[in-house]
Every structure is written in structure tokens, then in C-alpha cells.
Protein backbone atom coordinates (compact mmCIF):
# COMPACT_ATOMS: atom_id res chain seq x y z
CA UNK A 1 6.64 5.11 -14.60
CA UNK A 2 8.12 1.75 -15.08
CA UNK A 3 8.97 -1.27 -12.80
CA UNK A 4 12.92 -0.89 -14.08
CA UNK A 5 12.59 2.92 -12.92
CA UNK A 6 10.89 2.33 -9.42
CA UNK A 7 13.45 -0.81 -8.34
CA UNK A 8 16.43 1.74 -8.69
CA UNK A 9 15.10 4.25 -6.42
CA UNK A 10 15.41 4.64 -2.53
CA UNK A 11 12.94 3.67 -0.23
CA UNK A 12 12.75 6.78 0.65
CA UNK A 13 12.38 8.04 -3.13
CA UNK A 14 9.48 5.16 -3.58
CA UNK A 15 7.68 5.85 -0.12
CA UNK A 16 7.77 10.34 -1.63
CA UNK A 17 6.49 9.34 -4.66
CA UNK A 18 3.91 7.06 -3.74
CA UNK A 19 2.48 9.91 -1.75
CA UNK A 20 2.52 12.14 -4.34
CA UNK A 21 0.93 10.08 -6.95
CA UNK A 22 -2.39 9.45 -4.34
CA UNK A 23 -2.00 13.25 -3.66
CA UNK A 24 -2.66 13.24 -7.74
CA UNK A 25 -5.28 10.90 -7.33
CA UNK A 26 -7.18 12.33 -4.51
CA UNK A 27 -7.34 15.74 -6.94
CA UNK A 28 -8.12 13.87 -10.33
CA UNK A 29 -11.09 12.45 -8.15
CA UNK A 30 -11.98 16.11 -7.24
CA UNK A 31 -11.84 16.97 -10.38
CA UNK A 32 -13.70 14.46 -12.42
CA UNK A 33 -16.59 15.05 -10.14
CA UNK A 34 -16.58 19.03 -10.36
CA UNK A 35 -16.18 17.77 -14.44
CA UNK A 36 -12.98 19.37 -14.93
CA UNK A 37 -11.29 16.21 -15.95
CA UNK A 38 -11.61 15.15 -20.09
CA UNK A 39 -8.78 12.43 -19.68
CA UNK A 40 -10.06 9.54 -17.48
CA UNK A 41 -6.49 7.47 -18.37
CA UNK A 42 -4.53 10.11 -16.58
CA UNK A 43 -6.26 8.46 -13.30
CA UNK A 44 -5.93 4.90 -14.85
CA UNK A 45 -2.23 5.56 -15.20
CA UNK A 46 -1.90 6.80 -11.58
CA UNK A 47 -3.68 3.70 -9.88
CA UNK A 48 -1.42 1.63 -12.09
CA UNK A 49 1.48 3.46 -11.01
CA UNK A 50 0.52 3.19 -7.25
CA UNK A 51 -0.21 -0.22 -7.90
CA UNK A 52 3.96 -0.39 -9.09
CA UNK A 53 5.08 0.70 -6.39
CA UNK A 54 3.00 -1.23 -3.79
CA UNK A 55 4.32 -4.04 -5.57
CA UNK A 56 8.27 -3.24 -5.03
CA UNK A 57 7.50 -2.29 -0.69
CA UNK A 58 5.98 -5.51 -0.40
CA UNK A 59 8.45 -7.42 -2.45
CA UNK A 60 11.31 -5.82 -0.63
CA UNK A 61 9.30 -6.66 2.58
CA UNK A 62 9.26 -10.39 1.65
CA UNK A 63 12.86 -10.20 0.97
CA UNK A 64 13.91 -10.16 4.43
CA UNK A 65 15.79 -12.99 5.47
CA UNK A 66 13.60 -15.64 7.78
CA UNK A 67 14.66 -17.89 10.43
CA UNK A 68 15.63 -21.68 9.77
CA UNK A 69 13.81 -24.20 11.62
């Protein structure tokens, strides 16, 4: 997923798909330990991903305006 992709979306959009991708995490974890997974950069690409859109809440966060002194 790229940056361009997740600024367009909703909040609600980013907030659904941020918990699916640690939904996909939480199983690729699972998985790697029962040694089902082969592709360790599927889980790379997920953390990165969550990492994206952690990125865009906070930066919307900081985007409120703020009181002048």
C-alpha cells in the first residue's frame, strides 16, 4: 500500500484497514511459529504498512488547529 493511496481514504477506511492488517499480522505470527510461513517479507510488508498508516492518524492529529497565545 502506498502513502498516496492511504491519504485519500476516510478515517474510517484507514482506522478498518489498520485493523485488518494487525489481524494479518497477529496470524503471520501464528503461523511462522507453527512453520507454516516460507515468506518472512509478507510480515515485513505488513509492519511497514501499519507503520503507513500510523503515520497519516498522527499527522492528521497534529493538523488540528491550536490556540494563539
Amino acid at each position: 500500500m502506498k502513502i498516496r493511496e492511504i491519504r485519500q481514504q476516510t478515517e474510517k477506511e484507514i482506522e478498518e484497514n489498520l485493523v485488518s492488517l494487525k489481524e494479518k499480522l497477529r496470524e503471520l505470527r501464528f503461523n511462522l511459529v507453527g512453520g507454516k510461513v516460507k515468506n518472512i517479507r509478507e510480515m515485513h510488508r505488513v509492519k511497514k504498512d501499519i507503520a503507513r498508516i500510523l503515520t497519516i492518524i498522527k499527522e492528521r492529529k497534529n493538523d488540528t488547529p491550536r490556540k494563539k497565545k
